[in-house]
C-alpha atoms as a PDB file:
ATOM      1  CA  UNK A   1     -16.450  41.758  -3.243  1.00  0.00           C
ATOM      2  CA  UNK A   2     -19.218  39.213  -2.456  1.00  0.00           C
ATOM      3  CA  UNK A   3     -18.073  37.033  -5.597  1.00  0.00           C
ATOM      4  CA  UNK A   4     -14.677  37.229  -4.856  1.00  0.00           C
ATOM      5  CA  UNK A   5     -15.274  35.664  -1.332  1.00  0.00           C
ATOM      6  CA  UNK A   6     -18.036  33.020  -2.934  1.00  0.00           C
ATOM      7  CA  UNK A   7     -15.495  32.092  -5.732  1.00  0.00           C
ATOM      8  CA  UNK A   8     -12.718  31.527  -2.834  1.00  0.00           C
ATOM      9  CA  UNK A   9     -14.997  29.564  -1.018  1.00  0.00           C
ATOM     10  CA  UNK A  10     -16.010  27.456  -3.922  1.00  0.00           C
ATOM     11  CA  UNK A  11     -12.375  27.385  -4.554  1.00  0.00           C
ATOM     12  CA  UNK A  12     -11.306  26.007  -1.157  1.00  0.00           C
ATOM     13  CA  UNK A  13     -13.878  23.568  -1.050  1.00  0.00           C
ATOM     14  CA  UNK A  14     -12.885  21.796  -4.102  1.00  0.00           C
ATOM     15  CA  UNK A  15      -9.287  21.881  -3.019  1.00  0.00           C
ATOM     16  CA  UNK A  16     -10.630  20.129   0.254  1.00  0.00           C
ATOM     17  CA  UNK A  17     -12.184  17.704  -1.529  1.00  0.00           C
ATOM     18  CA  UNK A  18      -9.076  16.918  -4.014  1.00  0.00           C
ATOM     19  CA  UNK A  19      -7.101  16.723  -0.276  1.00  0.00           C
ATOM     20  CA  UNK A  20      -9.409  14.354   0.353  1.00  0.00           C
ATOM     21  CA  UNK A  21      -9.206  12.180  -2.104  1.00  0.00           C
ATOM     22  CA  UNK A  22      -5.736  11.930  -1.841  1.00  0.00           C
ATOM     23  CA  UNK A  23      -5.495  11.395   1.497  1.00  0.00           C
ATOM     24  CA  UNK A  24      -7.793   8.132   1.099  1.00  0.00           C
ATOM     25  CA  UNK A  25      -5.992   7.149  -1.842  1.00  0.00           C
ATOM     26  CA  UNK A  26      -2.497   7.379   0.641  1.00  0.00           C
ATOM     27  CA  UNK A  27      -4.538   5.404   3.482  1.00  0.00           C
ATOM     28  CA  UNK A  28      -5.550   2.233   1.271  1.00  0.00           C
ATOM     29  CA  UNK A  29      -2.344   1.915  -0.469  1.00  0.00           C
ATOM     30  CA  UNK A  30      -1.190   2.157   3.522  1.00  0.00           C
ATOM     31  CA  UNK A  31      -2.999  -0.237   4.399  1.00  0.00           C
ATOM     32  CA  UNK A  32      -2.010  -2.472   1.408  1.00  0.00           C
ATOM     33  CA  UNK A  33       1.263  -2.138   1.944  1.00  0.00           C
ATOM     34  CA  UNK A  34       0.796  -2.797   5.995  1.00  0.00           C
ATOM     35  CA  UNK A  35      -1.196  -6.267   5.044  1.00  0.00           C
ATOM     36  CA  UNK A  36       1.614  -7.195   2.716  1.00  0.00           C
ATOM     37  CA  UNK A  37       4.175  -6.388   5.737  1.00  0.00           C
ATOM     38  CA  UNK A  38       2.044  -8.537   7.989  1.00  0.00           C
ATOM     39  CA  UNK A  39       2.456 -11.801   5.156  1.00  0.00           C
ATOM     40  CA  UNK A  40       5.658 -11.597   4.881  1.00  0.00           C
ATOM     41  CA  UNK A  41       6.375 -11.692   9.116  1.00  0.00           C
ATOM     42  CA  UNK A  42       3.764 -14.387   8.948  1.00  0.00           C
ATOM     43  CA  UNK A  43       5.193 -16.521   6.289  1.00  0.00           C
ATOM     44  CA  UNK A  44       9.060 -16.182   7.558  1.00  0.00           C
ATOM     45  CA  UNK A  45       7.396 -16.568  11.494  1.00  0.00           C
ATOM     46  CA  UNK A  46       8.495 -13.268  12.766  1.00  0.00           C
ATOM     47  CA  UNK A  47       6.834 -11.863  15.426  1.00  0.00           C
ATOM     48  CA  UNK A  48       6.710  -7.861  16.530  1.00  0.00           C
ATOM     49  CA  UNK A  49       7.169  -7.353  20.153  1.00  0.00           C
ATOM     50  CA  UNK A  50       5.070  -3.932  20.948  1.00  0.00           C
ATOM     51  CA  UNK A  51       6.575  -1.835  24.228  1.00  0.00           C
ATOM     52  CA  UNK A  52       6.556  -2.989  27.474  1.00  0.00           C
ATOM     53  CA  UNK A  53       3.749  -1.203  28.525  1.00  0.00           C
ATOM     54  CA  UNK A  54       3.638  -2.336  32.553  1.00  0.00           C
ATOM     55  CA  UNK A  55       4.376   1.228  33.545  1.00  0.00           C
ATOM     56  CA  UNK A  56       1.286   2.259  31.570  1.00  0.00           C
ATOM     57  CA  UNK A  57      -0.555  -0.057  33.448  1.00  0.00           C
ATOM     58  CA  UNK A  58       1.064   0.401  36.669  1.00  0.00           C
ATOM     59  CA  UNK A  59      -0.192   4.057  36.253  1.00  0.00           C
ATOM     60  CA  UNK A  60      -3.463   3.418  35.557  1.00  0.00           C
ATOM     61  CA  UNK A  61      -3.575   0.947  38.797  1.00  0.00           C
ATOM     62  CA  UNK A  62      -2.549   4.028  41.036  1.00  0.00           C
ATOM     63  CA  UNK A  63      -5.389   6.001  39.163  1.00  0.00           C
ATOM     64  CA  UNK A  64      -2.883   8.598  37.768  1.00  0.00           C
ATOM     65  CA  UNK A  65      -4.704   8.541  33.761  1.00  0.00           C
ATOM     66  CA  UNK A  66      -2.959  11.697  32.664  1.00  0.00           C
ATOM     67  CA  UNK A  67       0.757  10.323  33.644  1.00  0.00           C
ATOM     68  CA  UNK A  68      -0.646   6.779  32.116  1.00  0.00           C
ATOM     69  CA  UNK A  69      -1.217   8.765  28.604  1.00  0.00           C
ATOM     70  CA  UNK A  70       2.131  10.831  29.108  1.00  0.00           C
ATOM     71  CA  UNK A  71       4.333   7.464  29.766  1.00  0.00           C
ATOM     72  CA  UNK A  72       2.564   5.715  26.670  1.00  0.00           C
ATOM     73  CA  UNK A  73       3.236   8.695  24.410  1.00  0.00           C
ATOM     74  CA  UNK A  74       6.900   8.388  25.440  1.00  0.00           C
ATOM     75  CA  UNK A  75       6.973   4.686  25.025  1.00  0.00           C
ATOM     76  CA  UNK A  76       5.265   5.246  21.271  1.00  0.00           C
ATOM     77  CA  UNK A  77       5.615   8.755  20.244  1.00  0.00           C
ATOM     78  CA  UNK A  78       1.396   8.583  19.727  1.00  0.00           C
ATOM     79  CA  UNK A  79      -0.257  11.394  19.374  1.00  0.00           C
ATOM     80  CA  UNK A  80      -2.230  12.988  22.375  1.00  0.00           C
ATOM     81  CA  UNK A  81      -5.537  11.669  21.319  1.00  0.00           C
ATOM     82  CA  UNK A  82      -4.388   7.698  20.090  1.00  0.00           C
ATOM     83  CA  UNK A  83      -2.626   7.520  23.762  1.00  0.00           C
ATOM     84  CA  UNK A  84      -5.828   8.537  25.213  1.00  0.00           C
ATOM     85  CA  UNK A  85      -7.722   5.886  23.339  1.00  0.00           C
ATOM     86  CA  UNK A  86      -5.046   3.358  23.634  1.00  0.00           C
ATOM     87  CA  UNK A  87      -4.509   3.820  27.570  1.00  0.00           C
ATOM     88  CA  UNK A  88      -8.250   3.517  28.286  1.00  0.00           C
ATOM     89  CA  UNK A  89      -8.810   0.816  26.333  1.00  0.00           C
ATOM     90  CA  UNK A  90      -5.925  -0.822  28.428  1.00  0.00           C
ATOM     91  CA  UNK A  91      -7.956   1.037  31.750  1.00  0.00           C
ATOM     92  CA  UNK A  92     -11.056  -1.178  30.329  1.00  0.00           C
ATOM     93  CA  UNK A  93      -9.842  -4.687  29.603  1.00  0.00           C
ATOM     94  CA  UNK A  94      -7.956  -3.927  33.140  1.00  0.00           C
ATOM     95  CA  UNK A  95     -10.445  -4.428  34.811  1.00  0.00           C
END
């Protein structure tokens, strides 16, 4: 029984690290393909307007941080942690 379960965890942690891997390999050909995106707007002068986030910061001015991170999550369908980050780095170049 004890080299069954060290086998399975020997197993596991190789298909972590093959999970890995790929992962990183699917975030840098991301990122290529994101920097390429970013030429071509540049080159034909196209700019990307991001949302209107003046609710956000209205929010944030009333001190309500929790709605703040709901409304931005609506406005961007982030994830509960990237709203969090995103809204209080908008709290700290606020002011």
């Amino acid at each position: 029984m004890e080299i069954a379960a060290y086998v399975l965890l020997v197993a596991l942690v190789l298909q972590y690290s093959l999970l890995e891997s790929r992962i990183k390999k699917i975030q840098r050909r991301a990122d290529r393909i994101e920097h390429k995106l970013d030429l071509i707007l540049d080159h034909l002068d196209i700019e990307v307007v991001g949302p209107d986030l003046r609710r956000v910061t209205a929010l944030l001015r009333e001190g309500k941080k929790v709605e703040a991170i709901k409304a931005y999550r609506q406005l961007t369908d982030a994830g509960l942690k990237e709203a969090k980050e995103a809204v209080e780095r908008i709290d700290a170049t606020r002011g």
